[in-house]
Protein backbone atom coordinates (compact mmCIF):
# COMPACT_ATOMS: atom_id res chain seq x y z
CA UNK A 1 56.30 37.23 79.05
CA UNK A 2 52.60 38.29 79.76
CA UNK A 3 52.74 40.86 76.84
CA UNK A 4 54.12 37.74 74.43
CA UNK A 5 50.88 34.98 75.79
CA UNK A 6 48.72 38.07 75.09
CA UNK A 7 49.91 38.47 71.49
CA UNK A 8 49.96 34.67 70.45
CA UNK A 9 46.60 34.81 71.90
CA UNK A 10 45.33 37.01 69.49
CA UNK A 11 47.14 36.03 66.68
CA UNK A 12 45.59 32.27 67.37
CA UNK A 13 41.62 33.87 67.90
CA UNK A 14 42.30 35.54 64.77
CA UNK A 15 43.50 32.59 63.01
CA UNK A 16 40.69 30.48 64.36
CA UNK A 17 38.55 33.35 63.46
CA UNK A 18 39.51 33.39 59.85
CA UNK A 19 39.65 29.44 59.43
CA UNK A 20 36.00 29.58 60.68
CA UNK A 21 34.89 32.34 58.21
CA UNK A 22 36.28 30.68 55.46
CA UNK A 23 34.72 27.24 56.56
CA UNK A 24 31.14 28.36 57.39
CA UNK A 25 30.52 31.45 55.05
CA UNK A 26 33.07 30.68 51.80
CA UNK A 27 31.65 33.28 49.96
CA UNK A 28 32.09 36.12 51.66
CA UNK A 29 35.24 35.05 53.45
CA UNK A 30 36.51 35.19 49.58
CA UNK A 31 35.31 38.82 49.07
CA UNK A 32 36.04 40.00 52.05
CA UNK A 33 39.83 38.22 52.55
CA UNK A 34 41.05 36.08 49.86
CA UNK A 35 40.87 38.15 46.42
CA UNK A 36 41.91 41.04 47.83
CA UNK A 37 45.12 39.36 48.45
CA UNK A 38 45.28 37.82 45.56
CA UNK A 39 44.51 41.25 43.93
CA UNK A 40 47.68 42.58 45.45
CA UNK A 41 49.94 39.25 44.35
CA UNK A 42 48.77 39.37 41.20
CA UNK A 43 49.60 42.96 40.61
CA UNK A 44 53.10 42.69 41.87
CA UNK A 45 53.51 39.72 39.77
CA UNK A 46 52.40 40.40 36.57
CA UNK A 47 55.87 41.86 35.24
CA UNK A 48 57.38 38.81 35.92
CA UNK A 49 54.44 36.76 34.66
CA UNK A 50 54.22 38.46 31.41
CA UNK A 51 57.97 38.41 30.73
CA UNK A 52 57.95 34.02 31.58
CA UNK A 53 55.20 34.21 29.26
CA UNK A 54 56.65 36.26 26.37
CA UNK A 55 53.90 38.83 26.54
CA UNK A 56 56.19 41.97 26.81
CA UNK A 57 57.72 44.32 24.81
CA UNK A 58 61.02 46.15 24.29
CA UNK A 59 60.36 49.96 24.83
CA UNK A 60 62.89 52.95 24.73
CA UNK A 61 62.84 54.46 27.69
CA UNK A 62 64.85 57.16 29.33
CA UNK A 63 67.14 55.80 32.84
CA UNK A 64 69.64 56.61 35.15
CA UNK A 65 72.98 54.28 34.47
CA UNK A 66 76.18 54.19 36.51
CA UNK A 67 77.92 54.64 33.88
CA UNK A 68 79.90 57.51 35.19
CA UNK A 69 80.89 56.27 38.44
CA UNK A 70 84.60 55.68 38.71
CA UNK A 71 85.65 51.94 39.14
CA UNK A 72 88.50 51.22 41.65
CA UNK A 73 92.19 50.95 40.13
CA UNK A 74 91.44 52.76 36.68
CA UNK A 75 94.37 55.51 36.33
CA UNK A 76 93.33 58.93 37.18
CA UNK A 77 93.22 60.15 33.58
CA UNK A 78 91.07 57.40 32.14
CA UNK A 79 88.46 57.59 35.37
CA UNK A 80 88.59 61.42 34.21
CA UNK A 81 87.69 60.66 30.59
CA UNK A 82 85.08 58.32 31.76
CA UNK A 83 83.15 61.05 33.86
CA UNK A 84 83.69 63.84 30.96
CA UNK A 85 82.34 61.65 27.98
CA UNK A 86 79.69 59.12 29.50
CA UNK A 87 75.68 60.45 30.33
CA UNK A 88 73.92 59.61 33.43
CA UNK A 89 70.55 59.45 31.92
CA UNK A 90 70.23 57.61 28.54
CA UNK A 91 67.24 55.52 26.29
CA UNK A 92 67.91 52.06 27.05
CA UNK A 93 65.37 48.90 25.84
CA UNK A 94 63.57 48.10 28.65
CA UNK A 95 60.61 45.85 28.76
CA UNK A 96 57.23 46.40 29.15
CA UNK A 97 54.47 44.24 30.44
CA UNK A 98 51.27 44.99 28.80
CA UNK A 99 48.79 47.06 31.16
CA UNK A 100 46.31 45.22 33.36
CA UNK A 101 42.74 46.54 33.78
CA UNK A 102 40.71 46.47 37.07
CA UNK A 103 40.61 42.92 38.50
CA UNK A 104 36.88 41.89 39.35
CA UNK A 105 35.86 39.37 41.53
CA UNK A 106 33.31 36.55 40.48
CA UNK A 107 32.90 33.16 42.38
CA UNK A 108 35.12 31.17 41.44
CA UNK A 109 37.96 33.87 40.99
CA UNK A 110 38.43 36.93 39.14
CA UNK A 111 38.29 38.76 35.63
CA UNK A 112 40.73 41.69 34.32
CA UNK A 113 41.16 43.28 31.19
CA UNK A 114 44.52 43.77 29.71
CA UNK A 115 45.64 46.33 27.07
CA UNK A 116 47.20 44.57 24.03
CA UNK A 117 50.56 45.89 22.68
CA UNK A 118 51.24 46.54 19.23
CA UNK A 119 51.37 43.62 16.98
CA UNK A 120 49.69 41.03 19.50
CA UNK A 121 46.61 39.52 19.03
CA UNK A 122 44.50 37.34 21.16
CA UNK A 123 45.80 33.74 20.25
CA UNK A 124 49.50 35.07 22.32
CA UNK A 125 47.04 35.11 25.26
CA UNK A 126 45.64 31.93 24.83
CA UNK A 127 48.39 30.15 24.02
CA UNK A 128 50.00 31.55 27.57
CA UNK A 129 47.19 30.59 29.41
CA UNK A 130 48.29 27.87 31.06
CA UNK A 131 51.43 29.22 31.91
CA UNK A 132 49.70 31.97 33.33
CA UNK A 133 47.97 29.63 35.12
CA UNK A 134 50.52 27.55 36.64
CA UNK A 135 52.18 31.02 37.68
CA UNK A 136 49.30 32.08 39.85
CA UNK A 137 48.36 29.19 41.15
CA UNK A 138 44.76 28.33 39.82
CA UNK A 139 42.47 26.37 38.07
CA UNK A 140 42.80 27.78 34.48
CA UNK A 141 43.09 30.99 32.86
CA UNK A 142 40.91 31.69 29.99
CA UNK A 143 40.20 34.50 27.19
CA UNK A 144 37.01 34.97 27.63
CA UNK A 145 36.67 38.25 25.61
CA UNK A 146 38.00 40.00 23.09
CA UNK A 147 37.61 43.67 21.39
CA UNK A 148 40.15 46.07 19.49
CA UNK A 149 43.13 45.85 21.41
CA UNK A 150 41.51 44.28 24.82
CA UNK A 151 41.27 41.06 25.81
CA UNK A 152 39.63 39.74 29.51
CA UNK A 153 41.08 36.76 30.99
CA UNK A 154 38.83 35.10 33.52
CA UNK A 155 40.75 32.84 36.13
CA UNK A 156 39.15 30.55 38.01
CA UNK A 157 40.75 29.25 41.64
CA UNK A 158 39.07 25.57 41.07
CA UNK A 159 37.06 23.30 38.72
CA UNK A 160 33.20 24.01 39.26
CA UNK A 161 32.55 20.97 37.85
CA UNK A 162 33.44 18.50 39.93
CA UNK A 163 30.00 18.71 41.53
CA UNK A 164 27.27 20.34 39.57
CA UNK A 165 23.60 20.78 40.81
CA UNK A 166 21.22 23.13 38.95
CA UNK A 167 19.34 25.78 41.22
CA UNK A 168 15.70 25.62 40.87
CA UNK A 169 13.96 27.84 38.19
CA UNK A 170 10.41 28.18 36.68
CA UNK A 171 9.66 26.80 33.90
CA UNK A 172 10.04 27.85 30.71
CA UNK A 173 8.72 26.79 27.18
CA UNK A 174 11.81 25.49 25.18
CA UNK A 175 13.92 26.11 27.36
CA UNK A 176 15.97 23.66 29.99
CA UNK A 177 19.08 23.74 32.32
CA UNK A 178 20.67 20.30 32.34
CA UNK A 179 23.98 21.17 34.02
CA UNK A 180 26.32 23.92 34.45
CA UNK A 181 28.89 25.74 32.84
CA UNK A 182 32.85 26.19 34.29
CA UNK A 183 32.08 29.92 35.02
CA UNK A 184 29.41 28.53 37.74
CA UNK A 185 26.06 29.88 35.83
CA UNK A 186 23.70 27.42 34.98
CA UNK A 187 23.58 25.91 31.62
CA UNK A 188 20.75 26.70 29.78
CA UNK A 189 19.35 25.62 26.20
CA UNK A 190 17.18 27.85 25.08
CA UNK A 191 15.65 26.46 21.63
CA UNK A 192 13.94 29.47 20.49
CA UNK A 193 17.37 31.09 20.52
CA UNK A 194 19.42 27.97 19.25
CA UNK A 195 16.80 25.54 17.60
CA UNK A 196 18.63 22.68 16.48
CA UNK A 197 21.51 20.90 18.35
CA UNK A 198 23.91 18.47 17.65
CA UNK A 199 25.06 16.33 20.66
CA UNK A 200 28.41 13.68 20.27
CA UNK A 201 29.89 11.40 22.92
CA UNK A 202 31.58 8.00 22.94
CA UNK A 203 30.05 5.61 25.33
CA UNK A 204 29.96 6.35 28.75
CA UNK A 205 31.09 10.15 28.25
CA UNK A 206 27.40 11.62 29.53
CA UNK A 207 26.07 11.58 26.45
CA UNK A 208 22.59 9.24 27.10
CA UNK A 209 22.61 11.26 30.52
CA UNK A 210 22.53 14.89 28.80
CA UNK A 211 19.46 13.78 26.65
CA UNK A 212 17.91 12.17 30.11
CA UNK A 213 18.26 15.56 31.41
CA UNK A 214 16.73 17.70 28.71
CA UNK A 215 13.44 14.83 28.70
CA UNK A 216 12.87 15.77 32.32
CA UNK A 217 12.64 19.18 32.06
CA UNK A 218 10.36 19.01 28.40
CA UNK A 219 8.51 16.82 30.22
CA UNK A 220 6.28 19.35 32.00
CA UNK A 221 5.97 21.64 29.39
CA UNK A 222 3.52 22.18 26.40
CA UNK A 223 5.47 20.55 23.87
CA UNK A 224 5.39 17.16 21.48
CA UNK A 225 8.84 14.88 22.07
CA UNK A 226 9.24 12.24 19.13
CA UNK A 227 11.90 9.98 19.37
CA UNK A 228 14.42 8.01 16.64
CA UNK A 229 15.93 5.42 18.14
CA UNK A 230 17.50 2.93 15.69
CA UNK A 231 19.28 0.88 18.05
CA UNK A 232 15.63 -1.51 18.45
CA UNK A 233 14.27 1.59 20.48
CA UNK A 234 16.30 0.36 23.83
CA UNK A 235 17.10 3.71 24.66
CA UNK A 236 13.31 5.64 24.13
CA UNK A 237 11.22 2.96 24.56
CA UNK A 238 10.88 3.73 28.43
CA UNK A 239 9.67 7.26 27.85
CA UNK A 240 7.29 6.27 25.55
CA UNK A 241 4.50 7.84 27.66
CA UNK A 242 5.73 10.73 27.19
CA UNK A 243 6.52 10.61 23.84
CA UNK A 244 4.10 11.66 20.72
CA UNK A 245 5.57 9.55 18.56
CA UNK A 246 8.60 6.94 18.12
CA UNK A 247 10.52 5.34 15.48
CA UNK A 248 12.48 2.44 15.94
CA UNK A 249 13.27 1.01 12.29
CA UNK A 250 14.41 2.61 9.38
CA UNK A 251 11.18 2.31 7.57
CA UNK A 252 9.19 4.04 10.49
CA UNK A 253 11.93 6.42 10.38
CA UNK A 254 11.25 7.47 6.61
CA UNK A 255 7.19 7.39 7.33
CA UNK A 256 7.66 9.51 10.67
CA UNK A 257 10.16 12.08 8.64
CA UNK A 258 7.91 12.18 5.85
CA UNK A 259 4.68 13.33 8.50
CA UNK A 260 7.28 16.11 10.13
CA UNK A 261 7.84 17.30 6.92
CA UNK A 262 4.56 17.89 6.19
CA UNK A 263 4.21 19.38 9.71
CA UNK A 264 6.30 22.05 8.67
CA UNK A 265 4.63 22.68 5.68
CA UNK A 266 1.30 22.98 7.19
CA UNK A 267 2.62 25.22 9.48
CA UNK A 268 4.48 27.49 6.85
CA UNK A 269 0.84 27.55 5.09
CA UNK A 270 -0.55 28.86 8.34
CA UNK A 271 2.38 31.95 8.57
CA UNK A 272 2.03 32.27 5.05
CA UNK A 273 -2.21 32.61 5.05
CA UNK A 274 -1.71 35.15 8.62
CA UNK A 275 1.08 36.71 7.05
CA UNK A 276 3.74 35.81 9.56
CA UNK A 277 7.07 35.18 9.27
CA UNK A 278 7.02 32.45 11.97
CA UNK A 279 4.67 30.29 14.36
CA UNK A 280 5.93 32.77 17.32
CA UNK A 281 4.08 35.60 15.58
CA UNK A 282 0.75 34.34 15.16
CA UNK A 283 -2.25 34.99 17.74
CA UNK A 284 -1.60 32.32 20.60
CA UNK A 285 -5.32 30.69 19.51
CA UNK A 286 -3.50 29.83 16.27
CA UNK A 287 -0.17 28.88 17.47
CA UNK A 288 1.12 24.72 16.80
CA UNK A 289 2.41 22.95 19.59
CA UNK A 290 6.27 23.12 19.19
CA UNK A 291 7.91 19.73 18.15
CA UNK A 292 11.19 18.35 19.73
CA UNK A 293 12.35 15.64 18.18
CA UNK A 294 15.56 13.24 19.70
CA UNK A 295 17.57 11.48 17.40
CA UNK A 296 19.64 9.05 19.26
CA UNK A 297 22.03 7.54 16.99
CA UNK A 298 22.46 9.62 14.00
CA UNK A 299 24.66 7.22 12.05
CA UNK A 300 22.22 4.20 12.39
CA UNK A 301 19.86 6.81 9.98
CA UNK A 302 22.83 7.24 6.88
CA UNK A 303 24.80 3.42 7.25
CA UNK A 304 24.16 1.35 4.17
CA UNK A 305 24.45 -2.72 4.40
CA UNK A 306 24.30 -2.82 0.97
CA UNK A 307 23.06 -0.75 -2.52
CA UNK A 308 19.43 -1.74 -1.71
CA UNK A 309 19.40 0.34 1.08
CA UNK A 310 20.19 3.52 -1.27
CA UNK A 311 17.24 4.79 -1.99
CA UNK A 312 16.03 4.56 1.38
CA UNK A 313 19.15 6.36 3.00
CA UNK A 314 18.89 8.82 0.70
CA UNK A 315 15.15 9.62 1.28
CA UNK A 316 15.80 9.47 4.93
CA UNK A 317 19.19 12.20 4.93
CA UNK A 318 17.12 14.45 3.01
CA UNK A 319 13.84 14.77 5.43
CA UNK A 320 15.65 15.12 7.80
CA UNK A 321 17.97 17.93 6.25
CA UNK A 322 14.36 19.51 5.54
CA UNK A 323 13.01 19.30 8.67
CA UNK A 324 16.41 21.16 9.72
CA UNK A 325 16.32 24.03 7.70
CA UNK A 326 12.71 24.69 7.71
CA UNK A 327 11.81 23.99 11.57
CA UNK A 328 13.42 26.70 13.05
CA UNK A 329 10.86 29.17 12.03
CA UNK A 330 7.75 26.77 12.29
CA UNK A 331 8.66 25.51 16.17
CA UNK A 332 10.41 22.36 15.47
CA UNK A 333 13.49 21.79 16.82
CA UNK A 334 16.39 19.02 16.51
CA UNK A 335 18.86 16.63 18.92
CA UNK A 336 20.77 14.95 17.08
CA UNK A 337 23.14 12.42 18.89
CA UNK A 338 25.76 10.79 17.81
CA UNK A 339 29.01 8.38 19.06
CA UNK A 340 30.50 8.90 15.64
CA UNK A 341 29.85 11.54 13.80
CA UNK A 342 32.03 11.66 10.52
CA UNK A 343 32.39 12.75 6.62
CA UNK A 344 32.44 8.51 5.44
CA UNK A 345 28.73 8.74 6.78
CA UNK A 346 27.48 10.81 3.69
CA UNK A 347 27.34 14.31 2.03
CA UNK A 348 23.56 13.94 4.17
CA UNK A 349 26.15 14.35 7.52
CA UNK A 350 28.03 17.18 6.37
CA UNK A 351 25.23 19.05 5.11
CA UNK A 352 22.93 18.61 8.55
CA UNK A 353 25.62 19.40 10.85
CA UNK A 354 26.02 22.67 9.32
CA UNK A 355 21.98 23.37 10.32
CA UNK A 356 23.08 22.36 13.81
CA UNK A 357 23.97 25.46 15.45
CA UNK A 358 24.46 24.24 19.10
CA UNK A 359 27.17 21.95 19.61
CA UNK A 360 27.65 19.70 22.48
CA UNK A 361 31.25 17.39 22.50
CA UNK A 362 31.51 14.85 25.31
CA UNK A 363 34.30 12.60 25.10
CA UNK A 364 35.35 10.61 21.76
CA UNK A 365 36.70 7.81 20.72
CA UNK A 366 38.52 9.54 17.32
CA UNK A 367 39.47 13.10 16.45
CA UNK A 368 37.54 13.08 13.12
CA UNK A 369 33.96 13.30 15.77
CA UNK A 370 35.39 16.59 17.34
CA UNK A 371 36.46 18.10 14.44
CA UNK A 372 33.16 17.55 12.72
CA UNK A 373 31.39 18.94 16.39
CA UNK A 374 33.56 21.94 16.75
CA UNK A 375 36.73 22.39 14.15
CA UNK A 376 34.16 25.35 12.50
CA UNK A 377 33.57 27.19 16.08
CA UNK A 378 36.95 27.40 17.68
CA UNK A 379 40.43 25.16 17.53
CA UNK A 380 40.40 25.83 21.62
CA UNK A 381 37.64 24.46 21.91
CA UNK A 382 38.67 21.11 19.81
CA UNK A 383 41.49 20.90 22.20
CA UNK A 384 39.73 21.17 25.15
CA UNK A 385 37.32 18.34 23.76
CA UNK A 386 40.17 16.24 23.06
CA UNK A 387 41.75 16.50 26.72
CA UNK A 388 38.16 15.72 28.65
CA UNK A 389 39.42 12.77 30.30
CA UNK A 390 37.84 9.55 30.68
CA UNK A 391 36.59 9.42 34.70
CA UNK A 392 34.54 12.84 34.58
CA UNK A 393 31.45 11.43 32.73
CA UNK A 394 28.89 14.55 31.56
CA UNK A 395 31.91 16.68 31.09
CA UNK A 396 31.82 18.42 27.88
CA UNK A 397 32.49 21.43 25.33
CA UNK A 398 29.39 23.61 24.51
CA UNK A 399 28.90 25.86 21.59
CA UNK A 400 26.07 28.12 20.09
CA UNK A 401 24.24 29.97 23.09
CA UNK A 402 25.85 32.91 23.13
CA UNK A 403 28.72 32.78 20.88
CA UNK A 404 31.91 31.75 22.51
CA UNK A 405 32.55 28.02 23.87
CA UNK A 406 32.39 26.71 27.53
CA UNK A 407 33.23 23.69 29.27
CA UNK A 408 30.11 22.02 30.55
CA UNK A 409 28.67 19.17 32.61
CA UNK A 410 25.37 18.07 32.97
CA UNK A 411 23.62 17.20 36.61
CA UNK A 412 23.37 13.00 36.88
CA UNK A 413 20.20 11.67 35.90
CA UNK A 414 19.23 8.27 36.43
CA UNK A 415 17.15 6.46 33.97
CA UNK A 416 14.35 5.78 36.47
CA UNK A 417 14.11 9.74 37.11
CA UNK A 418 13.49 10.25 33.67
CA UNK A 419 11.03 7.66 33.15
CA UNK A 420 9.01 8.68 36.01
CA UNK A 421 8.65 12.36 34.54
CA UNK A 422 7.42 10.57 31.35
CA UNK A 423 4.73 9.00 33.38
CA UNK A 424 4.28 11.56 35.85
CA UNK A 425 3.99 13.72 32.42
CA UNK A 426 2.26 11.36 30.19
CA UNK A 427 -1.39 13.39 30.24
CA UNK A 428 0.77 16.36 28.06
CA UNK A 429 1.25 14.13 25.40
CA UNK A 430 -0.67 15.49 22.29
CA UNK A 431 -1.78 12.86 20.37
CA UNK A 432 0.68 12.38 17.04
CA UNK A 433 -2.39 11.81 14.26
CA UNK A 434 -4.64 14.59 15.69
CA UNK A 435 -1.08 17.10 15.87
CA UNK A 436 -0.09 16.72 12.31
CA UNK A 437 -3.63 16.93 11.18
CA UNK A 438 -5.03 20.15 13.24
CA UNK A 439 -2.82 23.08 11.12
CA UNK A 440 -5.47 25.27 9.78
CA UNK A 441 -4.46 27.11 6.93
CA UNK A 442 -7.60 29.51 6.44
CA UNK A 443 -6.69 33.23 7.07
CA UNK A 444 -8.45 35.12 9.04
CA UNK A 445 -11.11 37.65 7.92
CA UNK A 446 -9.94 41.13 7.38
């Protein structure tokens, strides 16, 4: 009886032992304990996995049968004939699950590579993702990679996005980390990488929050924020201290196009006279101040009340497509933002959204937004935009940093935050007449 108390004892201090761990020191508790178990269950598993899923394959391969073994009341001379004419190794089918690579921990779970089989591609893995999934008990499964007959599936054991904070960094010029992405990194927009992004969200789906974010960390850097905001200029007017410039009619709109567009001419004369190719090559003495400029409601610029309004639709769609095509080399950069985003806007729509490289889908009230957001990156992505449901506000899909898709969500920022970084800020603010006027264009001597 002694020996027995002694080994519940233990078996209780080592529970206790490995609840604490896990509750006070998560991380390493999951190194050190949980994915090597699930390392070993996912291993053992994967036969039966792959077959549920349909990922194996019939293979010939040579196997003992029991074939030849008697059976019980057979006559003599027929059990005889049995054992004289039937093989105990034969090829039989058999199948095959395809071969996993080394599993890897991250974070938030683990990544392995698997060996394709003949005639699969990577779509039969993403289609049995979430069966895969649901068989191991996590999160999600994703492809996450793919090169000539590999693909690495990343599985995560929860959603990193139901609480998102952004770890502190310095700062940067251009570039800002409003949220995080579902693979626990930090989501960062780097515009000198990705210049010009497009940003679409029904109401309430994070997409006013998302452009609060990116304001407060511009804010401190050396750069000139101008603002459309057609809807009376509710939605900029607070950060106007911050801001170099703001339109909040159409007219101002064409006025304030038709100065950026001359921006970037000016600028293109400078390159051109120093013989650059863009702003980021000249001497720093000779460098512009880069220009951000926040659309807020794209369709407010391209809606027509009636044929008088024409001309100056028309006028405004193509600034604005110049000021896309030309900025990225002369260090200004687009956000355009948008509830509904579709192709009975305008040939102006189409033709901008294929400038915007970055793509950032919140949300939407009708399929036509996403598909003009992300039906050219990847049709998983569309369908992950389309199933972000309606109680995880900032949740979204983002294309164009480094390729491939992610789900997203940006850190909550009240209104009040950002318009005390536009004050806080408001000494940065170059002035918008002295900007567009201070270009020089003479080269320098030889």
């Amino acid at each position: 009886m002694s020996d027995l108390v002694v080994v519940l004892g233990v078996l209780a201090a080592a529970a206790a032992g490995l609840w604490a761990w896990r509750r006070w020191h998560p991380a390493s508790f999951w190194y050190g304990v949980g994915f090597p178990v699930r390392a070993v269950l996912v291993y053992l598993t994967w036969p039966h996995v792959a077959s549920g899923c349909r990922l194996t394959r019939q293979r010939r391969r040579f196997r003992l049968t029991l074939d030849a073994v008697p059976v019980a009341g057979v006559a003599s001379r027929s059990a005889a004939a049995v054992v004289e004419h039937k093989r105990r190794v034969r090829r039989v089918d058999v199948e095959r699950s395809p071969r996993l690579g080394v599993l890897r921990p991250t974070r938030l779970g683990w990544r392995m590579r698997v060996r394709l089989h003949d005639g699969q591609v990577p779509a039969d893995y993403e289609k049995a993702a979430e069966g895969i999934a649901h068989a191991w008990r996590v999160h999600s499964v994703r492809v996450v990679d793919v090169r000539p007959g590999f693909v690495t599936l990343w599985a995560t054991m929860r959603d990193p996005l139901t609480e998102v904070t952004v770890s502190p960094a310095p700062v940067e010029l251009l570039r800002v980390r409003p949220g995080k992405l579902e693979n626990g990194r930090d989501w960062v927009i780097d515009f000198r990488t990705v210049p010009h992004w497009l940003n679409a969200g029904a109401t309430q789906s994070g997409k006013s929050n998302l452009a609060n974010a990116i304001i407060c960390d511009l804010a401190p850097q050396p750069v000139a924020l101008v603002g459309f905001d057609l809807k009376g200029g509710v939605e900029f007017t607070p950060y106007a201290p911050r801001l170099s410039a703001l339109a909040t009619t159409r007219k101002e709109s064409v006025d304030l196009l038709t100065d950026l567009v001359g921006e970037v001419e000016n600028r293109m004369g400078l390159c051109r006279a120093h013989g650059a190719r863009n702003v980021w090559t000249l001497p720093e003495p000779l460098r512009p101040i880069p220009v951000v400029v926040l659309v807020d409601e794209v369709a407010e610029l391209f809606l027509m009340a009636d044929k008088s309004e024409k001309d100056e639709v028309s006028r405004t769609a193509t600034a604005l497509l110049r000021v896309a095509q030309l900025g990225r080399a002369f260090a200004v950069h687009l956000i355009v933002c948008g509830q509904r985003i579709g192709s009975d806007l305008g040939p102006g729509v189409t033709a901008l959204r294929a400038q915007l490289s970055g793509r950032v889908c919140h949300r939407v009230n009708d399929p036509e937004t996403a598909t003009m957001t992300l039906g050219d990156v990847d049709p998983a992505a569309l369908d992950a935009a389309r199933a972000i449901p309606a109680e995880t506000p900032g949740v979204c899909i983002v294309a164009g940093q480094d390729g491939t898709w992610h789900r997203a969500r940006s850190i909550y920022v009240p209104e009040h935050t950002a318009e005390q970084a536009a004050r806080e800020y408001a000494h940065l603010t170059p002035d918008w007449e002295t900007l567009i006027g201070s270009v020089p264009v003479t080269p320098t001597a030889a």
